[in-house]
Protein backbone atom coordinates (compact mmCIF):
# COMPACT_ATOMS: atom_id res chain seq x y z
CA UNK A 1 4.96 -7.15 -28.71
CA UNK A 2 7.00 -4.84 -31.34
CA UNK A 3 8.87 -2.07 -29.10
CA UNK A 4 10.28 1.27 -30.79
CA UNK A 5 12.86 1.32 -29.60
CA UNK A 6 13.64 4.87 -27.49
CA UNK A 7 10.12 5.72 -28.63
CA UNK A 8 7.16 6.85 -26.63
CA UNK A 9 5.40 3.63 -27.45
CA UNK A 10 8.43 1.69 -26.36
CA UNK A 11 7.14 2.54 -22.66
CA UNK A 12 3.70 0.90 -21.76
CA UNK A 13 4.72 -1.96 -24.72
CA UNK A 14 7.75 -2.80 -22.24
CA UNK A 15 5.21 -2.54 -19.48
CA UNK A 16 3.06 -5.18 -20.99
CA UNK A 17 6.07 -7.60 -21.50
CA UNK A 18 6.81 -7.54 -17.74
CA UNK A 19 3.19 -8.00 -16.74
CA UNK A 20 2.96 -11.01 -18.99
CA UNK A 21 5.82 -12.24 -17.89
CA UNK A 22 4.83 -12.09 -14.34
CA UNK A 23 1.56 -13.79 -14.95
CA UNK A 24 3.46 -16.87 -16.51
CA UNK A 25 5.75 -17.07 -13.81
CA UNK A 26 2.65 -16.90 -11.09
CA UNK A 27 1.02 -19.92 -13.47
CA UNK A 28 3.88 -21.91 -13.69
CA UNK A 29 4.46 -22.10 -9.84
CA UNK A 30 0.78 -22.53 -8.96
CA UNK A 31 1.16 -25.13 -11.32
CA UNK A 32 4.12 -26.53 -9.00
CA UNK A 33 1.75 -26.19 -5.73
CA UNK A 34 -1.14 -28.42 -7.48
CA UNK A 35 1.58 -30.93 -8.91
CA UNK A 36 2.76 -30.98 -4.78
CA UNK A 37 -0.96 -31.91 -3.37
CA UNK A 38 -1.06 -34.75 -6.65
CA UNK A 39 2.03 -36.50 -5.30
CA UNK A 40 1.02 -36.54 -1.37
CA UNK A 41 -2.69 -37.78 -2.95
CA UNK A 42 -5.07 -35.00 -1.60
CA UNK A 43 -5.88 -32.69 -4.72
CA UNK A 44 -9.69 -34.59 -5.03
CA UNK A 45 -10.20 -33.29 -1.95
CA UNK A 46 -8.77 -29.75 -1.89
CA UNK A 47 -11.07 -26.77 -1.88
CA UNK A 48 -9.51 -24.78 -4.16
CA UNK A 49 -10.20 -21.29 -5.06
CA UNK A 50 -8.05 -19.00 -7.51
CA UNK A 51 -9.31 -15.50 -7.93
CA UNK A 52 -7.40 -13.73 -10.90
CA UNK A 53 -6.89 -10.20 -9.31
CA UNK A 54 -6.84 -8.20 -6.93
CA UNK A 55 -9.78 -6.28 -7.09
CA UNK A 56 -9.78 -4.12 -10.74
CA UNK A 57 -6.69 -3.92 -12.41
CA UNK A 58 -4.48 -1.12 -11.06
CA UNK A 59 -4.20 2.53 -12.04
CA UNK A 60 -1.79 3.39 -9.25
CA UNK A 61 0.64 3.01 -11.92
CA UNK A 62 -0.58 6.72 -13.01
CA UNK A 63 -0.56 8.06 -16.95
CA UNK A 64 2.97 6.65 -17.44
CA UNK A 65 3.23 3.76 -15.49
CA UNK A 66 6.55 4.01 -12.99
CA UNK A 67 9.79 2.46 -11.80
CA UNK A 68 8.96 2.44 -8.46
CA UNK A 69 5.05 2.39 -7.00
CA UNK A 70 6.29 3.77 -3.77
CA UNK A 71 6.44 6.85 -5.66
CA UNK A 72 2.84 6.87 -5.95
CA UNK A 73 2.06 5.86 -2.04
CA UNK A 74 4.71 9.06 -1.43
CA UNK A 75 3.22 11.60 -3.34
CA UNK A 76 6.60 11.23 -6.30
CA UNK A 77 4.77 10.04 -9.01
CA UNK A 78 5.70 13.52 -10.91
CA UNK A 79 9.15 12.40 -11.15
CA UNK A 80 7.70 8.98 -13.15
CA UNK A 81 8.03 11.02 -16.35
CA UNK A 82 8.83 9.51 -19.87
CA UNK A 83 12.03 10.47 -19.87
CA UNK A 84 12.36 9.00 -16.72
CA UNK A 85 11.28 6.09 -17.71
CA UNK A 86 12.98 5.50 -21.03
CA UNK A 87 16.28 5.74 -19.37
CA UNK A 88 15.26 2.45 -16.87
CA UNK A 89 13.28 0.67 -19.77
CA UNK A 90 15.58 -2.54 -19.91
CA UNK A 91 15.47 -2.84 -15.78
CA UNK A 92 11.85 -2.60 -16.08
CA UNK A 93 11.08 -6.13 -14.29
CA UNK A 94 14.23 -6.21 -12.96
CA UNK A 95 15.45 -6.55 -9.18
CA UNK A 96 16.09 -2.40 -8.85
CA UNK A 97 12.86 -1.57 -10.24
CA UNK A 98 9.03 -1.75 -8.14
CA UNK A 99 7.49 -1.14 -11.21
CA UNK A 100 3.67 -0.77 -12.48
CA UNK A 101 1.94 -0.25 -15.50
CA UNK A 102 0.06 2.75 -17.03
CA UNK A 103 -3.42 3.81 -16.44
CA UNK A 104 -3.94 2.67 -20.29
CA UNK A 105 -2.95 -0.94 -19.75
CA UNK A 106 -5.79 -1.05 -16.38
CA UNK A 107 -8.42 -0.03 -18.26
CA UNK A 108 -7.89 -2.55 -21.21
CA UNK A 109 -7.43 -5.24 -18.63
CA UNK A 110 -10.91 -4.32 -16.56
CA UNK A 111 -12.81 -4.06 -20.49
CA UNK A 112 -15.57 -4.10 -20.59
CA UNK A 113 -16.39 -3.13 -17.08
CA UNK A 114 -16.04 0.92 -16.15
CA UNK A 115 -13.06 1.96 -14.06
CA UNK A 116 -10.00 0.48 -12.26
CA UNK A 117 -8.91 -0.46 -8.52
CA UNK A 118 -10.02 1.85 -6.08
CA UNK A 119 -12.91 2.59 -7.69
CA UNK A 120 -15.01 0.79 -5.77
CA UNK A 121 -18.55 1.51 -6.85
CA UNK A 122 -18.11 0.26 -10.75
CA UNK A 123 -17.53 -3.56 -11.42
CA UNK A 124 -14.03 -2.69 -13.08
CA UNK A 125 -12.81 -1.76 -9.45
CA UNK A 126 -14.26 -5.04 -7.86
CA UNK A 127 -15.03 -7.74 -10.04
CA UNK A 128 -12.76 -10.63 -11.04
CA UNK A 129 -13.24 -14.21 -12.40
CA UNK A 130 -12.68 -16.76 -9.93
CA UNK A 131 -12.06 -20.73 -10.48
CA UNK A 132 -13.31 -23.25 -7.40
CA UNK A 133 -11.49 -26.66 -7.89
CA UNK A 134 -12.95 -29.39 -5.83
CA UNK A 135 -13.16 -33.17 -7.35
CA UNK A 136 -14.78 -34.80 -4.17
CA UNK A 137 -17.19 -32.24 -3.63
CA UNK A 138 -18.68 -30.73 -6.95
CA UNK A 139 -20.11 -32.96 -9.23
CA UNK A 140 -19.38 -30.53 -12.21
CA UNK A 141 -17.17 -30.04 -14.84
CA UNK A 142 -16.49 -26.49 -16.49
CA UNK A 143 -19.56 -25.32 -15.62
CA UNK A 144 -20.10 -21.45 -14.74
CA UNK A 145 -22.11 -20.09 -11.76
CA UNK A 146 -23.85 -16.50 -11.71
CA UNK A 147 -24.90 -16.25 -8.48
CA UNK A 148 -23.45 -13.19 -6.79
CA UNK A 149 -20.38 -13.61 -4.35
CA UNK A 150 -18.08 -11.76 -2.47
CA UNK A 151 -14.96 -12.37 -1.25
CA UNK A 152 -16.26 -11.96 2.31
CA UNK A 153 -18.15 -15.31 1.13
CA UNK A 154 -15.05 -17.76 0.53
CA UNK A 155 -14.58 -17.96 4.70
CA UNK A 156 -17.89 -18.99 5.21
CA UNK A 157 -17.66 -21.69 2.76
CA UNK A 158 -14.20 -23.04 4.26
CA UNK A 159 -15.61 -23.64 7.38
CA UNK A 160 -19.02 -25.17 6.08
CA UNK A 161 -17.22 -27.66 3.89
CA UNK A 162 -14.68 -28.39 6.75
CA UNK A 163 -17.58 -28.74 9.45
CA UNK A 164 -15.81 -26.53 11.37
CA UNK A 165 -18.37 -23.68 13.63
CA UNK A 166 -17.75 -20.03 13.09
CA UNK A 167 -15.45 -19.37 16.27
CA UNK A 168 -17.33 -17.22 19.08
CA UNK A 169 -14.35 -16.27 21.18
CA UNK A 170 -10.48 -16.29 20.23
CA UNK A 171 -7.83 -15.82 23.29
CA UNK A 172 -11.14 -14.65 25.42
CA UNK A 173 -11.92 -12.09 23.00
CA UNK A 174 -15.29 -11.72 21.40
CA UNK A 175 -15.54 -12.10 17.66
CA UNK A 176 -18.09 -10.54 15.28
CA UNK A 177 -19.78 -12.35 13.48
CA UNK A 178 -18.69 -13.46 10.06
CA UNK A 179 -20.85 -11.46 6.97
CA UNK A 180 -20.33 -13.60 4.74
CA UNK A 181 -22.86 -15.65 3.40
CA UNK A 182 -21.37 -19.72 2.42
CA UNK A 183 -21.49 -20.26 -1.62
CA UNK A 184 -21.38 -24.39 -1.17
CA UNK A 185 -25.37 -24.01 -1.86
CA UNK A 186 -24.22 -23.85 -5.59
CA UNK A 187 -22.01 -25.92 -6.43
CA UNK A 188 -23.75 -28.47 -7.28
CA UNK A 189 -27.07 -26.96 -8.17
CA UNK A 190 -27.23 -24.08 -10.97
CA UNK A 191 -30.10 -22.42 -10.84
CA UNK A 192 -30.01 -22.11 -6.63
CA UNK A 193 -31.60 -18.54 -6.11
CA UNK A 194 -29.05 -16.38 -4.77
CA UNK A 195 -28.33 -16.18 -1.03
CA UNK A 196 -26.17 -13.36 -1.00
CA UNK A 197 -28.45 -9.96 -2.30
CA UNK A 198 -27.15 -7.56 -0.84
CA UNK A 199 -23.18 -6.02 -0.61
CA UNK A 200 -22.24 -2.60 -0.03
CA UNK A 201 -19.35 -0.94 -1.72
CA UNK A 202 -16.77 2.15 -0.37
CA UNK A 203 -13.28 3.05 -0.61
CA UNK A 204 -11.49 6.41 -0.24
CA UNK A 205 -15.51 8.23 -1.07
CA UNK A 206 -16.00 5.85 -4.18
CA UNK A 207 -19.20 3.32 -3.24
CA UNK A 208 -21.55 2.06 -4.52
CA UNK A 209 -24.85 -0.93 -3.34
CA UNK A 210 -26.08 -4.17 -5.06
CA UNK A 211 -29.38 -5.54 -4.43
CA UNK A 212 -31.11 -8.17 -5.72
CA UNK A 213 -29.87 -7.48 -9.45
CA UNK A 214 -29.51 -3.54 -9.00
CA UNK A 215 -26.57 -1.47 -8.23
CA UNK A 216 -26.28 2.50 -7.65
CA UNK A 217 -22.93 3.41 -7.87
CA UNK A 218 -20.90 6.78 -7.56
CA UNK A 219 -17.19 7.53 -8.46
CA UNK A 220 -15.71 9.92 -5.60
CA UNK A 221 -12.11 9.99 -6.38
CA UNK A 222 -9.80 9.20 -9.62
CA UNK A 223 -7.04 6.76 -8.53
CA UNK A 224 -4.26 8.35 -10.48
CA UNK A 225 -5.27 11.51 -9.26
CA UNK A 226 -2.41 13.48 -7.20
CA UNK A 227 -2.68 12.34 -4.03
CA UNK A 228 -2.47 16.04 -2.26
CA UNK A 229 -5.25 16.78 -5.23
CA UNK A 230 -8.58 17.57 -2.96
CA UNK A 231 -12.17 15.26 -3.89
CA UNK A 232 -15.27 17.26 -4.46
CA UNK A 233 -17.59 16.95 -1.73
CA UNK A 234 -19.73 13.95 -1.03
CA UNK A 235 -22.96 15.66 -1.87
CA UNK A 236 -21.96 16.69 -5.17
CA UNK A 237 -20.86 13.06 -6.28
CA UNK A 238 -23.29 11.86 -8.84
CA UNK A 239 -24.83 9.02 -9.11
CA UNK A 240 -25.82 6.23 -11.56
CA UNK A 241 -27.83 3.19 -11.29
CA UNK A 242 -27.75 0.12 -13.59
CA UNK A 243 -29.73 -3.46 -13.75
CA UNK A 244 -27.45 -6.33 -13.93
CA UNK A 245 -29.56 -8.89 -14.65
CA UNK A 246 -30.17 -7.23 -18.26
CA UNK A 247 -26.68 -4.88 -18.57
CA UNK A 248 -23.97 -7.16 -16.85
CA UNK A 249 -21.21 -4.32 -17.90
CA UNK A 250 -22.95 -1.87 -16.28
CA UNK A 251 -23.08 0.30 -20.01
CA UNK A 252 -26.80 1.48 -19.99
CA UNK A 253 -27.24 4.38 -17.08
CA UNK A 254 -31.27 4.82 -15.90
CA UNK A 255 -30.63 6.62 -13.22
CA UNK A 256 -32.70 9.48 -15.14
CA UNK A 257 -35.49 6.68 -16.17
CA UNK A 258 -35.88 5.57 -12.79
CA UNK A 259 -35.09 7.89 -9.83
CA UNK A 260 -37.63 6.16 -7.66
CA UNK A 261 -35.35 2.92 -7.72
CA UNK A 262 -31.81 5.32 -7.29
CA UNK A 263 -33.15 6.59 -4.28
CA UNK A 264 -34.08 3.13 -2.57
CA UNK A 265 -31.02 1.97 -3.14
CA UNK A 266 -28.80 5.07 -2.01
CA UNK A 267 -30.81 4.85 1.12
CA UNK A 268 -29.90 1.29 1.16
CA UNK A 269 -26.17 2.03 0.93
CA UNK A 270 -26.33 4.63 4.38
CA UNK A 271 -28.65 1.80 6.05
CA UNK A 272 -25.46 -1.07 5.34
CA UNK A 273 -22.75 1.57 6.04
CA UNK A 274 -24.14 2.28 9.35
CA UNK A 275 -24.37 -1.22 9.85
CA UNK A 276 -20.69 -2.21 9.28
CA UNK A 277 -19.07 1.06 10.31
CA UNK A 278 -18.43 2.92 7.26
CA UNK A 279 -19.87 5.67 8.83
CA UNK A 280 -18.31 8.73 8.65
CA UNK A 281 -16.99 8.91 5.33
CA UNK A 282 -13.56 9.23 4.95
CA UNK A 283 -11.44 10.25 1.68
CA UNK A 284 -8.51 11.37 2.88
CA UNK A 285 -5.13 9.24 1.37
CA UNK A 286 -2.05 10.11 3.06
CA UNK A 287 -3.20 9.64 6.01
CA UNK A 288 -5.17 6.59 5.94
CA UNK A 289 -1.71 5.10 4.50
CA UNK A 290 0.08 6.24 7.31
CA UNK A 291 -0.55 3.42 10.49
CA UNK A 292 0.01 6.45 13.05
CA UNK A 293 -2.64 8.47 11.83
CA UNK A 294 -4.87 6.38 10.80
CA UNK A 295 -5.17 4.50 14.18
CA UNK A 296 -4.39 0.78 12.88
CA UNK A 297 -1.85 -1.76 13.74
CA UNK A 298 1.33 -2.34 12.19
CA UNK A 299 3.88 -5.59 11.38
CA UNK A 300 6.42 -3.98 13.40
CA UNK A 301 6.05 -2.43 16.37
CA UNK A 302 8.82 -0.72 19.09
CA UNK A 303 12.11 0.96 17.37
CA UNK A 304 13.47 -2.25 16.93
CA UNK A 305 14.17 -4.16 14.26
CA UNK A 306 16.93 -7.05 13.32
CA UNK A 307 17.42 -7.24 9.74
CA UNK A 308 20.15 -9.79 8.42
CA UNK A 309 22.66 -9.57 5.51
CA UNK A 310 21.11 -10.35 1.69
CA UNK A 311 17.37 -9.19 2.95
CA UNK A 312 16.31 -7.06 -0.04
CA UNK A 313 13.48 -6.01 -2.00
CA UNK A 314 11.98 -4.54 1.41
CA UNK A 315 9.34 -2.32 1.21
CA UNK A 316 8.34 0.53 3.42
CA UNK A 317 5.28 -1.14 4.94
CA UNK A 318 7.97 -4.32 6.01
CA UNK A 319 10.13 -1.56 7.99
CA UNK A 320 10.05 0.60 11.03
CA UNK A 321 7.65 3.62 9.99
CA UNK A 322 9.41 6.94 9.69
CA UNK A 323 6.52 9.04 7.73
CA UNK A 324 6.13 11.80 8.91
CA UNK A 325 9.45 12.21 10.51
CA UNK A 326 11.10 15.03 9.11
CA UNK A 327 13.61 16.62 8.24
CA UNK A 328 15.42 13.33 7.50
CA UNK A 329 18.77 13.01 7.12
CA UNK A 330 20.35 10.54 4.76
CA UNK A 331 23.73 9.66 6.32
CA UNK A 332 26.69 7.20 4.98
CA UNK A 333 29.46 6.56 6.87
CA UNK A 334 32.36 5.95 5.32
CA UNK A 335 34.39 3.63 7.88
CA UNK A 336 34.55 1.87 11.10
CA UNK A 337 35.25 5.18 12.59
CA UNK A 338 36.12 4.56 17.16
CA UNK A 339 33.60 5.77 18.48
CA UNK A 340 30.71 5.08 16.83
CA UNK A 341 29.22 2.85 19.32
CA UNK A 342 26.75 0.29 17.06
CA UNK A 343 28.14 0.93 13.81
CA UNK A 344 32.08 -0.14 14.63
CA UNK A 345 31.26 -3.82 14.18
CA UNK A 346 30.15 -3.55 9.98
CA UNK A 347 32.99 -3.30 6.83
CA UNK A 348 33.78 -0.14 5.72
CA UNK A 349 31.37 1.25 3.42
CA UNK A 350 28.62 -1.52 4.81
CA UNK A 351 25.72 0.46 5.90
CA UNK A 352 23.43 3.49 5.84
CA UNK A 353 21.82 5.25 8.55
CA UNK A 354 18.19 6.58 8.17
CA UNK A 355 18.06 9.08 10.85
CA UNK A 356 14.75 10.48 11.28
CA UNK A 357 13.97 13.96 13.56
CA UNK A 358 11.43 13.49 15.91
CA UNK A 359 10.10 14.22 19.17
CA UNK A 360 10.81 12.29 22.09
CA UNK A 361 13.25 9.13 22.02
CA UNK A 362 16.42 7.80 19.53
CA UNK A 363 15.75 5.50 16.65
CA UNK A 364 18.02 4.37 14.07
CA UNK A 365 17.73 2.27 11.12
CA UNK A 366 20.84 0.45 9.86
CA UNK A 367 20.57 -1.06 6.30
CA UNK A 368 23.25 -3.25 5.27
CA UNK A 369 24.21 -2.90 1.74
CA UNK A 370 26.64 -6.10 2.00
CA UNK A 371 28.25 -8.84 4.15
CA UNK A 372 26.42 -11.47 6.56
CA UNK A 373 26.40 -9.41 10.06
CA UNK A 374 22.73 -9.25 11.64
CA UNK A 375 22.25 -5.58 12.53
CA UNK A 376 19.64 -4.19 14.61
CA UNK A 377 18.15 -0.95 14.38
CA UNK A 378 18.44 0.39 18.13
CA UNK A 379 21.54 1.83 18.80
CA UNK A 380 22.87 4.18 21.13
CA UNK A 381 22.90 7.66 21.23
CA UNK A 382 25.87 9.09 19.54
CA UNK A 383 28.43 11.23 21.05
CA UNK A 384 30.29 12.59 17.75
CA UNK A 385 29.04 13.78 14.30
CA UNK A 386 31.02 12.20 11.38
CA UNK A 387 32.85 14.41 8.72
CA UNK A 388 30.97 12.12 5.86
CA UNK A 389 27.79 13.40 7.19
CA UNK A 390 25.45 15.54 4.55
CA UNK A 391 22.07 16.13 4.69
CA UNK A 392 20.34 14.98 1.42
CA UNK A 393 17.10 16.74 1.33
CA UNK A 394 17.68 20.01 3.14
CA UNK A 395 19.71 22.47 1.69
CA UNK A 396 19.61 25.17 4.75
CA UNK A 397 21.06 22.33 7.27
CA UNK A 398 23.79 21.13 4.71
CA UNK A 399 27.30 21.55 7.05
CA UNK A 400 29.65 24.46 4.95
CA UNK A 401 33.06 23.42 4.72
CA UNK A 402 34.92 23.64 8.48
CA UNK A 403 32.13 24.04 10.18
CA UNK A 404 32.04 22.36 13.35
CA UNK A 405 28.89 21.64 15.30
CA UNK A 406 28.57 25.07 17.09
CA UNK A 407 28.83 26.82 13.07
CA UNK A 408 26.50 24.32 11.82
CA UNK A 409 23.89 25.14 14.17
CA UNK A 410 24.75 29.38 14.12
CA UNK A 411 24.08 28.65 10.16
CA UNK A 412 21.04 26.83 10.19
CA UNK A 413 19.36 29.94 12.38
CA UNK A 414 20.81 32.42 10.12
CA UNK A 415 18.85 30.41 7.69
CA UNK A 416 15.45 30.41 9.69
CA UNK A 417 15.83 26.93 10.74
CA UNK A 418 14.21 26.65 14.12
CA UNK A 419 14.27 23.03 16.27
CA UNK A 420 11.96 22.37 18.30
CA UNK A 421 13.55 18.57 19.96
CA UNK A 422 15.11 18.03 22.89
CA UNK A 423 17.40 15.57 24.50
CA UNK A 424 19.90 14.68 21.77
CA UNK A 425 23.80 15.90 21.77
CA UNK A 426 23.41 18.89 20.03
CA UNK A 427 20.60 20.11 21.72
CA UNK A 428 22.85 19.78 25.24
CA UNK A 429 25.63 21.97 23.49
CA UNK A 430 23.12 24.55 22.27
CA UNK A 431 21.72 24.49 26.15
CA UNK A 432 24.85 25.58 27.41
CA UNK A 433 25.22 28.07 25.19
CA UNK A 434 21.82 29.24 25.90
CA UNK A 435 22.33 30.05 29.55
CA UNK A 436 25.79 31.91 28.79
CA UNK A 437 23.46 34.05 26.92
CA UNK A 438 19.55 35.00 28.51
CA UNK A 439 16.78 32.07 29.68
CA UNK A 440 14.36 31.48 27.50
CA UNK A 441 16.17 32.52 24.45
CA UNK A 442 15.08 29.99 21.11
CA UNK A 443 17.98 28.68 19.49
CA UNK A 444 18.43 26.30 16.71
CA UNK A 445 18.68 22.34 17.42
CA UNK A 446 21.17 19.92 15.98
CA UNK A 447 19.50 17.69 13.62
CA UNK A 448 20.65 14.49 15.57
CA UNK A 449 19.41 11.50 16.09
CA UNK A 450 15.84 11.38 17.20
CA UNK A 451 12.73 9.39 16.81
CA UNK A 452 9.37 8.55 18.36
């Protein structure tokens, strides 16, 4: 694709290029993976399936696409301007960048279905072609099936081709059962009526119900939206309703032409969503993304965490979570330093220190930016407070030159800075100043080292 260069254009075109570019390298090394189960002599009789996409294409990438997509899970995604983005256009792709592509780019790739991941209620947010490879066990070549499937239908299908029973119990705990319906009924014939008719649709307020041909679908939420933007209210969504058996792009609304038929199926959407818990509906973002608040397991769990020398490209889901736990302090260190009792052991210059404020217990994370030590973030407490240290995001707290501990804290309260954590080093010093003065007097905390 023809860039200008340092124009506008040159953006989404260089956007494109790294897409592509990713595609072909996914190809080539499925490619490898099929060319490994050829030479051990059990491809004919590999149940293959390769779904291209993950639901829609993506529009998390917002108007402008970004350098990072964290930005967007963070609420940044204002600071993904062009500008911002011209100046990083060659590491687009590249090992510093997360990047995504624009809002533009998901709607060409969803064409001609409506809408984008997220979404959903519309087929541009949920369907993608799939290709089911399996020489022993379908007698066909190239053909196409259109009976409807879900995702939720590949397990089923495993474990009917294997033989193998849906399990009832794992590790003595009961399992539901699996709502998926098996799609080995067409393979090899055609024109086999559809077993799956029904599938509900919802995510963050967008839903949507097909049945039997039908679907009644309403858009809640617009994924590039600002996440602290607020939805309208359920009731006022509107809906639209569309046959699929005559308008497979979902192009022709008769919602207005047949509100008999809208209102079956919207009472068939609450009937499923009671069934499988969707029930209440939920939009908010921020905190669904957050594990804590949103009441669901994480990968890591505790406030500790090894991580060895040369991990990179780590993502915030792969790490201890700190949302939430502010004000956060971004400290460097700038040497060995005696003293520092879990830090002594890295190069100079080695590491950075994530040190979130927090109520109850100490957590830090140590990053290493270089060398081969295996570092772990649970240290103990610390006794001193570096000269290197700064505080990145929080003007008020940042140290003034020859200020010890006792002047830091006296200036954050002239500064209306109020702390509200115990048990950390400062907090003792700022105790025992306390009682020199009156009980129960408030009095500003040290921003130490603190986590949940």
């Amino acid at each position: 694709m023809e860039r200008d260069a340092g124009g506008v254009q040159a953006i989404p075109a260089r956007e494109a290029e790294v897409y592509a570019g990713f595609m072909e390298y996914t190809d080539y090394h499925v490619g490898r993976m099929l060319d490994g189960l050829k030479k051990l002599g059990i491809l004919e009789d590999t149940l293959i399936y390769y779904i291209i996409g993950d639901n829609g294409a993506s529009a998390e990438g917002g108007i402008n696409g970004c350098f990072n997509e964290m930005s967007y899970f963070n609420g940044l995604q204002g600071f993904e301007t062009p500008e911002y983005l011209s100046a990083r256009l060659d590491k687009l792709g590249g090992p510093e960048s997360y990047n995504h592509y624009a809002v533009g780019w998901a709607h060409a790739m969803n064409t001609p279905y409506q809408w984008t991941k997220q979404v959903a209620s519309h087929w541009g947010g949920t369907r993608n072609g799939t290709i089911v490879h399996w020489p022993k066990g379908i007698k066909a070549k190239g053909e196409i099936r259109s009976q409807f499937s879900h995702v939720i239908d590949v397990a089923p299908t495993v474990l009917e081709v294997a033989g193998i029973p849906q399990p009832i119990s794992v590790d003595g705990i009961q399992q539901d059962p699996i709502e998926g319906t098996s799609m080995l009924y067409a393979f090899n014939d055609p024109k086999a009526a559809d077993q799956h008719e029904t599938q509900y649709f919802e995510m963050f307020g967008n839903r949507g119900i097909y049945h039997k041909g039908w679907t009644a679908v309403t858009k809640h939420r617009t994924p590039w939206a600002p996440l602290t933007q607020k939805p309208p209210a359920f009731d006022d969504d509107v809906w639209e309703l569309y046959d699929t058996t005559k308008d497979w792009s979902q192009s022709k609304d008769l919602s207005k032409e047949n509100p008999q038929k809208l209102h079956e199926l919207q009472r068939l959407w609450l009937i499923e969503a009671a069934r499988y818990k969707v029930l209440p509906l939920d939009d908010r973002l921020m905190e669904k993304m957050n594990p804590d608040t949103a009441g669901r397991p994480i990968l890591i769990k505790g406030k500790n965490q090894m991580l060895f020398g040369g991990m990179g490209r780590l993502s915030e889901n792969c790490l201890l979570n700190l949302k939430k736990q502010v004000p956060l302090r971004h400290r460097r260190d700038r040497g060995a330093g005696e003293g520092r009792r879990g830090c002594h052991h890295l190069p100079r210059r080695q590491h950075r220190r994530l040190e979130p404020v927090r109520q109850g217990r100490q957590a830090q994370v140590l990053l290493q930016l270089g060398g081969s030590q295996a570092l772990s973030s649970s240290v103990p407490r610390r006794q001193s407070r570096p000269a290197s240290t700064r505080c990145a995001w929080s003007s008020p707290m940042r140290r003034r030159p020859g200020q010890g501990r006792q002047g830091d804290a006296l200036h954050r309260r002239q500064e209306g800075w109020r702390g509200r954590h115990r048990g950390h080093a400062g907090e003792r010093l700022l105790r025992r100043r306390r009682l020199r003065r009156r009980r129960g007097q408030r009095s500003a905390g040290f921003a130490g080292v603190q986590a949940g």
